[in-house]
C-alpha atoms as a PDB file:
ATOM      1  CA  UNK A   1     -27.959  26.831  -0.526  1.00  0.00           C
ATOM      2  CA  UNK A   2     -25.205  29.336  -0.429  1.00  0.00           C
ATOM      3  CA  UNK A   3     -22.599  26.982   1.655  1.00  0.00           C
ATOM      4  CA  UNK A   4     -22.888  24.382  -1.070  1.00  0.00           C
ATOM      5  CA  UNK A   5     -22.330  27.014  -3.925  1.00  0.00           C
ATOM      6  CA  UNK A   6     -19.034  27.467  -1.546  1.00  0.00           C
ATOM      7  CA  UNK A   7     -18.553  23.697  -1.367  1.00  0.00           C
ATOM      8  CA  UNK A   8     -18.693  23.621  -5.158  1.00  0.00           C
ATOM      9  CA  UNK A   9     -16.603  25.960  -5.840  1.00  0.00           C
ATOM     10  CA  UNK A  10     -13.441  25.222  -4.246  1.00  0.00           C
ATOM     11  CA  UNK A  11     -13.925  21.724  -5.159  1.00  0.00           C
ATOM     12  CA  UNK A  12     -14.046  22.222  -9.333  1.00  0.00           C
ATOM     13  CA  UNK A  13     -11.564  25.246  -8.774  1.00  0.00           C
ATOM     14  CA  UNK A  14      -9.161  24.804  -6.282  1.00  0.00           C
ATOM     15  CA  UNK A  15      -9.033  21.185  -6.613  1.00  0.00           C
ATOM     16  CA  UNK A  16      -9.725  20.185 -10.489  1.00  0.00           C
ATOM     17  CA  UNK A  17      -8.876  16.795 -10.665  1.00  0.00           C
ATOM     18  CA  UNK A  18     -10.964  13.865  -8.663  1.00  0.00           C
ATOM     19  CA  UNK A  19      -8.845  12.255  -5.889  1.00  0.00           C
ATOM     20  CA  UNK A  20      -7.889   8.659  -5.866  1.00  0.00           C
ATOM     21  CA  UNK A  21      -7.108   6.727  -2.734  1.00  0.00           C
ATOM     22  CA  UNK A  22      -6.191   3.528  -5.130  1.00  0.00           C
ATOM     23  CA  UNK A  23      -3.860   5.923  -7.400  1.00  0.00           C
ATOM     24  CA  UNK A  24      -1.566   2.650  -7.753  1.00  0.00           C
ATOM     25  CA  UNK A  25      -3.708   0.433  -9.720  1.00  0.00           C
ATOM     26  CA  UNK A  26      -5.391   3.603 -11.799  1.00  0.00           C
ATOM     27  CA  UNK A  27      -2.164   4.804 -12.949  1.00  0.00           C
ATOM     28  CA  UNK A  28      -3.420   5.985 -16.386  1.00  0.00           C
ATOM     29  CA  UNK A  29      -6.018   8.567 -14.486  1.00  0.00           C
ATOM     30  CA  UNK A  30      -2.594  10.629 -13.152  1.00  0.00           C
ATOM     31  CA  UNK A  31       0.137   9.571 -16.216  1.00  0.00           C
ATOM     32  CA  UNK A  32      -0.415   9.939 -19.786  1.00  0.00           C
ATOM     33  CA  UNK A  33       2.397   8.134 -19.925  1.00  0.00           C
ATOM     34  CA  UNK A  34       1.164   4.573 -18.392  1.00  0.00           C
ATOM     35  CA  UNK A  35      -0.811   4.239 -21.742  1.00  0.00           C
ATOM     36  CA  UNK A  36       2.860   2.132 -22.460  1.00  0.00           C
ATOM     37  CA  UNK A  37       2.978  -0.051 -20.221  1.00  0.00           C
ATOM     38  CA  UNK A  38       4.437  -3.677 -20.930  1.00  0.00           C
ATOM     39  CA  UNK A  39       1.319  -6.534 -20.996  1.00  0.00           C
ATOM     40  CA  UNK A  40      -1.864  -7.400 -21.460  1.00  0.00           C
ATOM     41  CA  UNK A  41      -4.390  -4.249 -22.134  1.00  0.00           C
ATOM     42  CA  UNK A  42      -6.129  -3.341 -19.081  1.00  0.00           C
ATOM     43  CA  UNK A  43      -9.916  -1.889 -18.358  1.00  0.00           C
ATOM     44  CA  UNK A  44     -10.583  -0.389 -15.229  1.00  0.00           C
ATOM     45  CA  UNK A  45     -13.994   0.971 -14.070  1.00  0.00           C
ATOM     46  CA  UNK A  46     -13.857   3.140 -10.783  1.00  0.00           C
ATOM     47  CA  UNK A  47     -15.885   4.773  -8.705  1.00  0.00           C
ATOM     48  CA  UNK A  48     -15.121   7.233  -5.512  1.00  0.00           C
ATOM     49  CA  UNK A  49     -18.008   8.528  -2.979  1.00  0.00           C
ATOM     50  CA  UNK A  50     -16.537  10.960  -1.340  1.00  0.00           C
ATOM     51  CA  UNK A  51     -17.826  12.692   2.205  1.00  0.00           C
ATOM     52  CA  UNK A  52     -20.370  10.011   2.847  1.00  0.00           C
ATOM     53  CA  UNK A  53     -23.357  11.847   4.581  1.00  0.00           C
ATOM     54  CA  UNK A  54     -23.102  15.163   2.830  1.00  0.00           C
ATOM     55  CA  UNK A  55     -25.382  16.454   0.774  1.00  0.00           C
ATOM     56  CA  UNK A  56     -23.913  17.253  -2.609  1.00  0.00           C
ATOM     57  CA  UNK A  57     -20.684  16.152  -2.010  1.00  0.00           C
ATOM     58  CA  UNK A  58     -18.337  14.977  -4.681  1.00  0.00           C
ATOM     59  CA  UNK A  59     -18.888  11.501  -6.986  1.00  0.00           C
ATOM     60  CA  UNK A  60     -16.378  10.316  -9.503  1.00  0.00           C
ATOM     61  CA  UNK A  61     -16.877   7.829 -11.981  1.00  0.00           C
ATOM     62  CA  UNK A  62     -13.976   6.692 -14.027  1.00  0.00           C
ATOM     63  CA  UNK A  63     -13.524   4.274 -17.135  1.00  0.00           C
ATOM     64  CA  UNK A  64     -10.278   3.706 -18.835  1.00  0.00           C
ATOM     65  CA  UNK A  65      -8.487   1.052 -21.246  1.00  0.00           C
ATOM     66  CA  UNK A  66      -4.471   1.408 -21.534  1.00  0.00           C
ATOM     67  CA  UNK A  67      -1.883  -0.838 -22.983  1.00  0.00           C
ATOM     68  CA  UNK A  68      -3.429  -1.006 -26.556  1.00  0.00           C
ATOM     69  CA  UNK A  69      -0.705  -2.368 -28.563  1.00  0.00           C
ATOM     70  CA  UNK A  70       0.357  -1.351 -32.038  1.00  0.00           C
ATOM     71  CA  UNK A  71       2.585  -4.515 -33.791  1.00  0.00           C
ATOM     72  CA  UNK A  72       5.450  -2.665 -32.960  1.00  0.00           C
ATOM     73  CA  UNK A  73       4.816  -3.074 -29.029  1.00  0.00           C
ATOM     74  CA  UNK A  74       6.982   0.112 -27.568  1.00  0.00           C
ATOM     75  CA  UNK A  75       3.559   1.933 -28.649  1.00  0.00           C
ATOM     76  CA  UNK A  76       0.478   1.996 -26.636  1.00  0.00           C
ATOM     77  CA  UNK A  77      -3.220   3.591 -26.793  1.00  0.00           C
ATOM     78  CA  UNK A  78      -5.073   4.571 -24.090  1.00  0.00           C
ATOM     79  CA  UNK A  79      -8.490   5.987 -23.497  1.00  0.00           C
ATOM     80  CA  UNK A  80     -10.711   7.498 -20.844  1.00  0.00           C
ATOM     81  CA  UNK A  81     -13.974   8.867 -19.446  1.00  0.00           C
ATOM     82  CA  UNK A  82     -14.112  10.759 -16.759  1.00  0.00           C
ATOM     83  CA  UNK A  83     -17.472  12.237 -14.815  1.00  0.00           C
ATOM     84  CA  UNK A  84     -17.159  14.385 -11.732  1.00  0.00           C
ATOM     85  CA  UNK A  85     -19.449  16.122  -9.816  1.00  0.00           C
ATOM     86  CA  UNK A  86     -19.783  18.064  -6.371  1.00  0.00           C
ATOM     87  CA  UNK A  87     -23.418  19.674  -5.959  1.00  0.00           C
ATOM     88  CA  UNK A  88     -24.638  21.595  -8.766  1.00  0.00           C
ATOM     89  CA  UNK A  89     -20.724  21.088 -10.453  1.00  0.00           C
ATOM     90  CA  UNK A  90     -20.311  18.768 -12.585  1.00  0.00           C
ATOM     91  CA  UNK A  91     -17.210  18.150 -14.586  1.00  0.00           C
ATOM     92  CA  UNK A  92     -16.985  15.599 -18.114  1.00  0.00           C
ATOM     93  CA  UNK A  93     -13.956  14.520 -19.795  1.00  0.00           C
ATOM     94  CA  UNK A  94     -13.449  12.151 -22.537  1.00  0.00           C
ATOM     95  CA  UNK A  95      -9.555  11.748 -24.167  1.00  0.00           C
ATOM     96  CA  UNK A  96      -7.224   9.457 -25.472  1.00  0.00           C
ATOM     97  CA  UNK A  97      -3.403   8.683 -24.412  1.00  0.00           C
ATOM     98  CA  UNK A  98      -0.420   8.037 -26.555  1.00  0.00           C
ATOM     99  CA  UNK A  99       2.781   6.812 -24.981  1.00  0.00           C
ATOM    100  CA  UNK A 100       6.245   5.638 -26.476  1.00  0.00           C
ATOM    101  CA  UNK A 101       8.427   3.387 -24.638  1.00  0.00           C
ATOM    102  CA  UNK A 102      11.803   2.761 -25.076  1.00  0.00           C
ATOM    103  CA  UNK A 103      13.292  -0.454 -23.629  1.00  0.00           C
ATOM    104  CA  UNK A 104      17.184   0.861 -21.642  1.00  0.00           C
ATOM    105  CA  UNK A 105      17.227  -2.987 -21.631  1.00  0.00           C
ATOM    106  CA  UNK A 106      15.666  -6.345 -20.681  1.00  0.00           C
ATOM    107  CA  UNK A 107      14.586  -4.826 -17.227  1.00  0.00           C
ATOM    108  CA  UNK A 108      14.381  -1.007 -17.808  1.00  0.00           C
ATOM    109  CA  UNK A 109      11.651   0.911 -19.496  1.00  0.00           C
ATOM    110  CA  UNK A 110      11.284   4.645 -19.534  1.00  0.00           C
ATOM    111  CA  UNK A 111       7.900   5.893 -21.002  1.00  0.00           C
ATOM    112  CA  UNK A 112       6.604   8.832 -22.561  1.00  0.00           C
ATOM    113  CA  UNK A 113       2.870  10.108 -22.899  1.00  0.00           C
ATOM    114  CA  UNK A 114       0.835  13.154 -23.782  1.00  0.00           C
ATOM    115  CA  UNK A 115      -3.029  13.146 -23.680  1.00  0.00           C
ATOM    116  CA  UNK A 116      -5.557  14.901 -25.553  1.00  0.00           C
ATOM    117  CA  UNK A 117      -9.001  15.612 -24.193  1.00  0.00           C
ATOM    118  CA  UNK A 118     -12.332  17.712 -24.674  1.00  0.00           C
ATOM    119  CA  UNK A 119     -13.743  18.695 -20.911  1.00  0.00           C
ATOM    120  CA  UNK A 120     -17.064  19.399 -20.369  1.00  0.00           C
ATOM    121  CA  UNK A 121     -17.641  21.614 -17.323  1.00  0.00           C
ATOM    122  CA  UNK A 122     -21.635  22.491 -16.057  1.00  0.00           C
ATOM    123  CA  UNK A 123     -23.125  24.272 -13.652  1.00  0.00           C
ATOM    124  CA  UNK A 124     -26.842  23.377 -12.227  1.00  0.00           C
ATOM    125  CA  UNK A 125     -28.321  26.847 -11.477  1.00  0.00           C
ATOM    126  CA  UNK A 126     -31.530  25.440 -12.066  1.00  0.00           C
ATOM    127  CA  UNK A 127     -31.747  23.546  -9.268  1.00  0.00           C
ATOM    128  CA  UNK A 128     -29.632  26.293  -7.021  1.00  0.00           C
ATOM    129  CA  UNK A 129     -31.385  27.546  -3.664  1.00  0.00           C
ATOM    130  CA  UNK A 130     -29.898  30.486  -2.462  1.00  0.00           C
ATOM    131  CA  UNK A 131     -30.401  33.018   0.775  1.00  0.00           C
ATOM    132  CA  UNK A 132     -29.904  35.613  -1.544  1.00  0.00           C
ATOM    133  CA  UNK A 133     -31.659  35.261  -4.725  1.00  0.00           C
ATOM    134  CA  UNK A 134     -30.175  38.035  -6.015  1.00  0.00           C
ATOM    135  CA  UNK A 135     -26.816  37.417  -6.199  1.00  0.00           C
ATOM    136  CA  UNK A 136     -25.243  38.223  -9.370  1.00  0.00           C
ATOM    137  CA  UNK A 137     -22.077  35.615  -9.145  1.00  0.00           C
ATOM    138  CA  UNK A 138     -24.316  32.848  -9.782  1.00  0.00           C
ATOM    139  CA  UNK A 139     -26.510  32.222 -12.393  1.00  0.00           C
ATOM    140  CA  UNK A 140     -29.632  30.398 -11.684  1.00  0.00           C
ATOM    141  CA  UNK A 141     -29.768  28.734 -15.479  1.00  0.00           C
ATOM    142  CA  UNK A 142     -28.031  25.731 -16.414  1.00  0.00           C
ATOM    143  CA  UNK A 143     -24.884  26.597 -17.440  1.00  0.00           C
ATOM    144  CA  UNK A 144     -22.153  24.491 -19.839  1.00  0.00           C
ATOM    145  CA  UNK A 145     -19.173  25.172 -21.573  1.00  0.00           C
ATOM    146  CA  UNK A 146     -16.543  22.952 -23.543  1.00  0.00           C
ATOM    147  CA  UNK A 147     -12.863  23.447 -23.339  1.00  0.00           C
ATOM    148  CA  UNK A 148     -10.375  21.308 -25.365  1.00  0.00           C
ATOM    149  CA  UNK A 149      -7.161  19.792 -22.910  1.00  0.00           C
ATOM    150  CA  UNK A 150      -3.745  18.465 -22.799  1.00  0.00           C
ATOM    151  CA  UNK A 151      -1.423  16.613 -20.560  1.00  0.00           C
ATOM    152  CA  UNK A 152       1.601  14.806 -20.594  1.00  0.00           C
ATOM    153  CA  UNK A 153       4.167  12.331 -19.007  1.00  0.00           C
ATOM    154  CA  UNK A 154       7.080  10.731 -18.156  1.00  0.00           C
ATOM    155  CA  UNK A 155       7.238   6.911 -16.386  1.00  0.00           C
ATOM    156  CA  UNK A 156      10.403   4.973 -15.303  1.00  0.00           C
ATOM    157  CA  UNK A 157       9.903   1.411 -14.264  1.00  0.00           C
ATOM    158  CA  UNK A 158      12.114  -2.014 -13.966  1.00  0.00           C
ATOM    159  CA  UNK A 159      10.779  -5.522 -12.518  1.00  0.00           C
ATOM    160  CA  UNK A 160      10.340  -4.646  -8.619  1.00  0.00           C
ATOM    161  CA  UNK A 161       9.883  -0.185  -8.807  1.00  0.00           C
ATOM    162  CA  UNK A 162       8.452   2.605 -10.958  1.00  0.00           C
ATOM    163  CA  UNK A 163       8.946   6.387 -11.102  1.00  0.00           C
ATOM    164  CA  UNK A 164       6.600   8.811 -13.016  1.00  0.00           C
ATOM    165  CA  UNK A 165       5.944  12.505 -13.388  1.00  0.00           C
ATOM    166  CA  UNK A 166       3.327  14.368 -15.354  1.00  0.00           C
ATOM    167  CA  UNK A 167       1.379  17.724 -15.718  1.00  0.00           C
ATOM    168  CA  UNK A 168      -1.993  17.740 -16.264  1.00  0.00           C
ATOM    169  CA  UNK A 169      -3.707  20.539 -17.869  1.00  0.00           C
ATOM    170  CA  UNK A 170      -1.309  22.197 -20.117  1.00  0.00           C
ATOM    171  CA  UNK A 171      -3.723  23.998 -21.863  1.00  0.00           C
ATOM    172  CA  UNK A 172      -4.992  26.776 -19.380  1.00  0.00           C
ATOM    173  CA  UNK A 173      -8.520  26.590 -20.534  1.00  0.00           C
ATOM    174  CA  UNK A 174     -10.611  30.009 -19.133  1.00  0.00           C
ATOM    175  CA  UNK A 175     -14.010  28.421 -17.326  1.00  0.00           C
ATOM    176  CA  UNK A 176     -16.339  31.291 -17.444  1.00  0.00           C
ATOM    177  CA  UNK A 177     -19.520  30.175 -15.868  1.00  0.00           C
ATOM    178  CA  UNK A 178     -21.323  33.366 -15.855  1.00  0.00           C
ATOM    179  CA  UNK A 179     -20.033  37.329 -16.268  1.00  0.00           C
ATOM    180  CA  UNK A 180     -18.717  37.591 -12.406  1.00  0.00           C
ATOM    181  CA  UNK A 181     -17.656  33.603 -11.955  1.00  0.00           C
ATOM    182  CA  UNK A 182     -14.513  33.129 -14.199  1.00  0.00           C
ATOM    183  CA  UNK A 183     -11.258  31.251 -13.735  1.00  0.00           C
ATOM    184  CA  UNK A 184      -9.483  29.241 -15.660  1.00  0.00           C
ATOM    185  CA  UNK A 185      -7.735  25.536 -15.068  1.00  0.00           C
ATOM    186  CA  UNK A 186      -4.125  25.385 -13.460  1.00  0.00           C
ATOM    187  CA  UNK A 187      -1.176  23.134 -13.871  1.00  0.00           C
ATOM    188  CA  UNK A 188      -1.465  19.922 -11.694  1.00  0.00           C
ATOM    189  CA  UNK A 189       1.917  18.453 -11.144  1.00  0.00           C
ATOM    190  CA  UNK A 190       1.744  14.682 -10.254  1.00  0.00           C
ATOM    191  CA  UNK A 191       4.859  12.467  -8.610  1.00  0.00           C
ATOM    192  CA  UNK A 192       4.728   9.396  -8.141  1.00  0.00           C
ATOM    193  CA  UNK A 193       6.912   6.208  -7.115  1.00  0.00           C
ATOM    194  CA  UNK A 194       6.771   2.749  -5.585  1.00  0.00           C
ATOM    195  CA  UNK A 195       8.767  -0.148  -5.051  1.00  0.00           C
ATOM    196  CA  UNK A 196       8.298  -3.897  -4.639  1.00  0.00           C
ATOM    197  CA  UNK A 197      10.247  -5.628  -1.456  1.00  0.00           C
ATOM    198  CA  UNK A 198      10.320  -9.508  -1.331  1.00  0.00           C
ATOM    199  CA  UNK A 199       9.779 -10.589   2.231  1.00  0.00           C
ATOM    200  CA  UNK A 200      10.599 -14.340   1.747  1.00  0.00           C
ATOM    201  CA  UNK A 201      12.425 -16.787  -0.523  1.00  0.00           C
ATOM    202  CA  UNK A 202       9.317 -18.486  -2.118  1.00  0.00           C
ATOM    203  CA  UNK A 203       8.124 -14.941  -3.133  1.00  0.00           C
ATOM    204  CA  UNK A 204       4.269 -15.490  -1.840  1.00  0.00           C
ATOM    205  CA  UNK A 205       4.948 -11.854   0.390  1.00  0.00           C
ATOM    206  CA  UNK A 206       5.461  -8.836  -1.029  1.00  0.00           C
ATOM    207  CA  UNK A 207       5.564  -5.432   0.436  1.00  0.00           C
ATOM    208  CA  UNK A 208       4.789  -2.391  -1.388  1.00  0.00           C
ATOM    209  CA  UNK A 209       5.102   1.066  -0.339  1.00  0.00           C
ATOM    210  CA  UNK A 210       4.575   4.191  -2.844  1.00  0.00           C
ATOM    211  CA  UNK A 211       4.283   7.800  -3.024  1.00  0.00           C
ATOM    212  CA  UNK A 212       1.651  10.353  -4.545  1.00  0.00           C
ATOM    213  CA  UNK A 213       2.629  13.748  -4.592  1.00  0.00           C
ATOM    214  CA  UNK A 214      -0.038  16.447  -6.152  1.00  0.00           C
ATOM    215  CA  UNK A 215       0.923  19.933  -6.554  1.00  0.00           C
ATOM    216  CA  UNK A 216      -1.219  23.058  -8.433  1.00  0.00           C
ATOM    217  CA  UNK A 217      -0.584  26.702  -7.707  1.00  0.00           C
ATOM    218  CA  UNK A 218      -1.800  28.412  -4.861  1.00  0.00           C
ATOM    219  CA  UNK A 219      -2.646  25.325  -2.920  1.00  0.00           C
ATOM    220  CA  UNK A 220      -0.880  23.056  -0.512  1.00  0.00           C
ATOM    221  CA  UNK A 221       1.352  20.306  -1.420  1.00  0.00           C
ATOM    222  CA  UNK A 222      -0.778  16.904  -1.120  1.00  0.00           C
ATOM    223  CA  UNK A 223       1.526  13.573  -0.191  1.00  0.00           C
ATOM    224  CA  UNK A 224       0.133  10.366  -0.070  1.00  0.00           C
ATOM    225  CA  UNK A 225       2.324   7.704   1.896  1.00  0.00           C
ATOM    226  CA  UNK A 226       0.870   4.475   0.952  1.00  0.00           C
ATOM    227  CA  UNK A 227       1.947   0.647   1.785  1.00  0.00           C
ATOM    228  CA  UNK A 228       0.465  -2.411   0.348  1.00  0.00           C
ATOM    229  CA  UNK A 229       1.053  -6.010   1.210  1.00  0.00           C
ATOM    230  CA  UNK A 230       0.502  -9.017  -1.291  1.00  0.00           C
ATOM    231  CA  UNK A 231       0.584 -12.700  -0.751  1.00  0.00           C
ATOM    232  CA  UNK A 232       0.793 -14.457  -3.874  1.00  0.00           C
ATOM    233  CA  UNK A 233      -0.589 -12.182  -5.957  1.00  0.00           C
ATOM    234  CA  UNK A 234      -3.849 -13.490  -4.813  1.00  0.00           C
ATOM    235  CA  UNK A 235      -5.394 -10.641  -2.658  1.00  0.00           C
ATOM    236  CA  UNK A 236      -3.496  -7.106  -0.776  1.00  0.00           C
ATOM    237  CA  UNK A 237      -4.653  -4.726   2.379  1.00  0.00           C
ATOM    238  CA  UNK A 238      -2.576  -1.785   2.402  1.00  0.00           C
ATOM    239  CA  UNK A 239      -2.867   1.476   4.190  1.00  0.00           C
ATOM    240  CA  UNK A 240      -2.719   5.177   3.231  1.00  0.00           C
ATOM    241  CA  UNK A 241      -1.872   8.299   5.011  1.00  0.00           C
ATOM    242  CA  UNK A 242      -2.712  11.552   3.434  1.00  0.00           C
ATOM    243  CA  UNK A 243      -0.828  14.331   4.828  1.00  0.00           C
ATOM    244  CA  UNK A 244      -3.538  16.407   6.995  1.00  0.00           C
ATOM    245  CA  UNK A 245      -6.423  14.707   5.306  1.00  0.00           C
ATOM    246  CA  UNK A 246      -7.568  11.162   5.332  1.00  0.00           C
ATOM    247  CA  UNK A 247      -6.322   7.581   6.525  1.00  0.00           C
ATOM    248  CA  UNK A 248      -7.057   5.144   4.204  1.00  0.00           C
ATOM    249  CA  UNK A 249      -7.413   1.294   4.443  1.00  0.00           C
ATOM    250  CA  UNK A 250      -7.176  -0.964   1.033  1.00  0.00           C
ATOM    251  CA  UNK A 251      -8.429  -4.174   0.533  1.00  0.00           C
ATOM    252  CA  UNK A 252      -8.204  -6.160  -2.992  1.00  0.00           C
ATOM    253  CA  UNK A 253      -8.731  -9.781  -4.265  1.00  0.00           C
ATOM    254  CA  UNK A 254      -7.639 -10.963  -7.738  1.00  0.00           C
ATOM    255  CA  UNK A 255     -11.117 -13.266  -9.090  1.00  0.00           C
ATOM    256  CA  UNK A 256      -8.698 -15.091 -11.754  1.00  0.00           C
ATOM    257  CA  UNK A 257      -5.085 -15.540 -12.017  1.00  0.00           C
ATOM    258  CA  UNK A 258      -3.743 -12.004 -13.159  1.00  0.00           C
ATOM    259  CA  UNK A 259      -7.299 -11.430 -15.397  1.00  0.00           C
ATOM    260  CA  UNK A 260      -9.911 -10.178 -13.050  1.00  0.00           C
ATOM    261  CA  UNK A 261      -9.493  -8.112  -9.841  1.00  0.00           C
ATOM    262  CA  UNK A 262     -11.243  -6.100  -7.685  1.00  0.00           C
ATOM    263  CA  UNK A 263     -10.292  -3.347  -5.340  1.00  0.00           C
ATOM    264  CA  UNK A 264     -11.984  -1.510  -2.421  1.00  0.00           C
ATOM    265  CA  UNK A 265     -10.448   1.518   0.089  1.00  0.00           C
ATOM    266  CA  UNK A 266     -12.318   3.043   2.837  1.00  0.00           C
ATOM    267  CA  UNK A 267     -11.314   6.804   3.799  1.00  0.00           C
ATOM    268  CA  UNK A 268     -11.544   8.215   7.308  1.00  0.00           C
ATOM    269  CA  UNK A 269     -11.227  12.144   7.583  1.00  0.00           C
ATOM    270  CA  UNK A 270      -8.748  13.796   9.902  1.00  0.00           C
ATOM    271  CA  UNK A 271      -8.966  17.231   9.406  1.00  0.00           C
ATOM    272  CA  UNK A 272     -11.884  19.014  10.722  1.00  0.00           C
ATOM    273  CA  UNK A 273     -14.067  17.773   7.940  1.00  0.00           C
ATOM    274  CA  UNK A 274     -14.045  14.224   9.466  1.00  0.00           C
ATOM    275  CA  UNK A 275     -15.642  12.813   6.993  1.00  0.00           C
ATOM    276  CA  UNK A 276     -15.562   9.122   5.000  1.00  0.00           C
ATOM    277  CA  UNK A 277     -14.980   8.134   1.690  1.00  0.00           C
ATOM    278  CA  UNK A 278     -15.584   5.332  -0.112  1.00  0.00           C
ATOM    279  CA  UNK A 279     -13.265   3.775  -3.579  1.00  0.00           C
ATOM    280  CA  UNK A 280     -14.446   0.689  -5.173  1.00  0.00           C
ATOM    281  CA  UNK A 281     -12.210  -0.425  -8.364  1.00  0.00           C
ATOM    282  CA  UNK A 282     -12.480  -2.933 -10.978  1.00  0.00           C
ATOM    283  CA  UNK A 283      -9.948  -3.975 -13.291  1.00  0.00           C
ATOM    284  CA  UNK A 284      -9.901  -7.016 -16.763  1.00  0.00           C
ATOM    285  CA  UNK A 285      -6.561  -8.021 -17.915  1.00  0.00           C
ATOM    286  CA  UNK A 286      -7.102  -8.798 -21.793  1.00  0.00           C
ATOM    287  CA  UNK A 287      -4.875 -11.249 -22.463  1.00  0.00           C
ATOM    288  CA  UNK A 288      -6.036 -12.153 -25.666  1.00  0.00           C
ATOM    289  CA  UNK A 289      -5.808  -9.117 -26.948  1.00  0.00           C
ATOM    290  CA  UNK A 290      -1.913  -9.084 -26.534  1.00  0.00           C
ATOM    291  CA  UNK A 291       0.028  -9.120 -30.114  1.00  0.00           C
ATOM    292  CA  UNK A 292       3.214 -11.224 -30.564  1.00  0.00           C
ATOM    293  CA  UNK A 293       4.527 -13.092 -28.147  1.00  0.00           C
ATOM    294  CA  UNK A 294       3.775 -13.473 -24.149  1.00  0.00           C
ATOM    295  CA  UNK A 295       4.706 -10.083 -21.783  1.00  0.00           C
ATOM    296  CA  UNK A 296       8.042  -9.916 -21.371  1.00  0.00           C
ATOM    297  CA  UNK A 297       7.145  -8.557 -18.225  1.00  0.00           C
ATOM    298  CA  UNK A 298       3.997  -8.359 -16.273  1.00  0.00           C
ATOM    299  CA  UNK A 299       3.855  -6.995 -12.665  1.00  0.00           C
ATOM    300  CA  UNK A 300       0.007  -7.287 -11.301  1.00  0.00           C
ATOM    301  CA  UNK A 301       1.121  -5.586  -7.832  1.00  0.00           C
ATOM    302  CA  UNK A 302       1.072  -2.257  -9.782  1.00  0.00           C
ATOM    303  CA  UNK A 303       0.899  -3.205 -13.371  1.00  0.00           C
END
């Protein structure tokens, strides 16, 4: 069908990288740099339907582990899988993180990260129906190509906010599909920030508004204005407004003190799309795994 080829192609092109409604608790997926973070490691399985009710629209699957410590804990290892697909697109990548930290002092960490990755980007022309059989833009063949990757990052955090910035794909890779459909990736440009307010003296409430900015080249500025509330770091509902796009609700429930939680957000279109989207996340604290001592310091709000 031609409008899905349409569909597809704005969605691998314009927009490369997957969108995430619960970008504060899958931190690694936007900032090489997170790979650093202070406590246990962390494994976090997501998954994102996105325009419920269309037919080939986008699905995003997403595994990562960050936090790996070295002995010498300012180091940290992360890793990823990522599988994306829109219609007959479908996008692979597999890559690992490296991030430095370096403690300003007990409370302040600034982080650094870069990312290597191989992509894997296909096309389904197999399974393609067209009005026009013989157009020569897309190839009715299943098509696949491999392109190595590279990001990197920059993350600021104390014990109650966080700052990060990063560019994602640094490495321009060309994606040349067929002889008439090439392109190449662009430079995403990710900001993000958040802060903890405590809303009583026992410290059960805590409100949490952040910030997601996402900018690539020829293509509007995306904000995401996001607020969370947690009562003793037992469950949170927040809400998210994305500028032009989608209102979001969040709802999440740690299963075990600081080890085991599990997240949920439910999208509601507002542009003319009007669509829904579904997020469900799952993340395991290993605690075991930590080297040394305890965390010196562990925030499960958005660490």
């Amino acid at each position: 069908m031609r409008w899905w080829w349409i569909m597809a192609f704005v969605v691998v092109y314009a927009q490369q990288e997957a969108q995430y409604s619960q970008y504060m608790y899958n931190r690694l997926a936007v900032n090489p740099a997170y790979a650093a973070k202070m406590g246990a490691p962390m494994a976090t399985l997501l998954y994102r339907g996105q325009w419920i009710g269309f037919e080939g629209a986008p699905r995003t699957f997403t595994f990562s582990i960050q936090g790996l410590p070295f002995e010498d804990e300012r180091h940290g290892v992360g890793l990823f899988i990522i599988s994306d697909g829109a219609a007959q697109y479908v996008r692979n990548a597999v890559g690992a993180n490296y991030a430095f930290r370096w403690d300003l002092d007990v409370e302040n960490h600034l982080m650094f990260g870069v990312q290597l990755a191989l992509l894997n980007y296909q096309f389904r022309g197999d399974i393609t129906i067209l009005h026009q059989p013989d157009d020569p833009a897309i190839p009715l063949t299943r098509e696949s190509i491999f392109k190595p990757d590279a990001s990197a990052g920059i993350f600021y955090h104390n014990r109650q906010g966080y700052v990060g910035f990063s560019v994602i794909h640094l490495v321009r890779s060309r994606l040349n599909l067929s002889e008439l459909n090439q392109a190449r990736l662009a430079h995403h440009f990710f900001f993000t920030g958040g802060y903890d307010f405590i809303l009583d003296d026992k410290k059960q409430w805590i409100l949490s508004p952040s910030f997601f900015i996402k900018g690539v080249k020829k293509a509007p500025v995306q904000i995401d204005l996001n607020t969370n509330l947690t009562y003793k770091d037992l469950f949170w509902v927040g809400f998210t407004y994305r500028h032009q796009d989608a209102l979001a609700l969040l709802l999440g429930l740690w299963l075990s003190k600081h080890q085991f939680r599990v997240g949920y957000s439910y999208d509601v279109g507002i542009s003319r799309l009007r669509s829904s989207s579904h997020e469900v996340m799952v993340s395991y604290f290993f605690h075991k795994l930590h080297t040394g001592k305890p965390p010196r310091f562990q925030t499960p709000r958005f660490f």
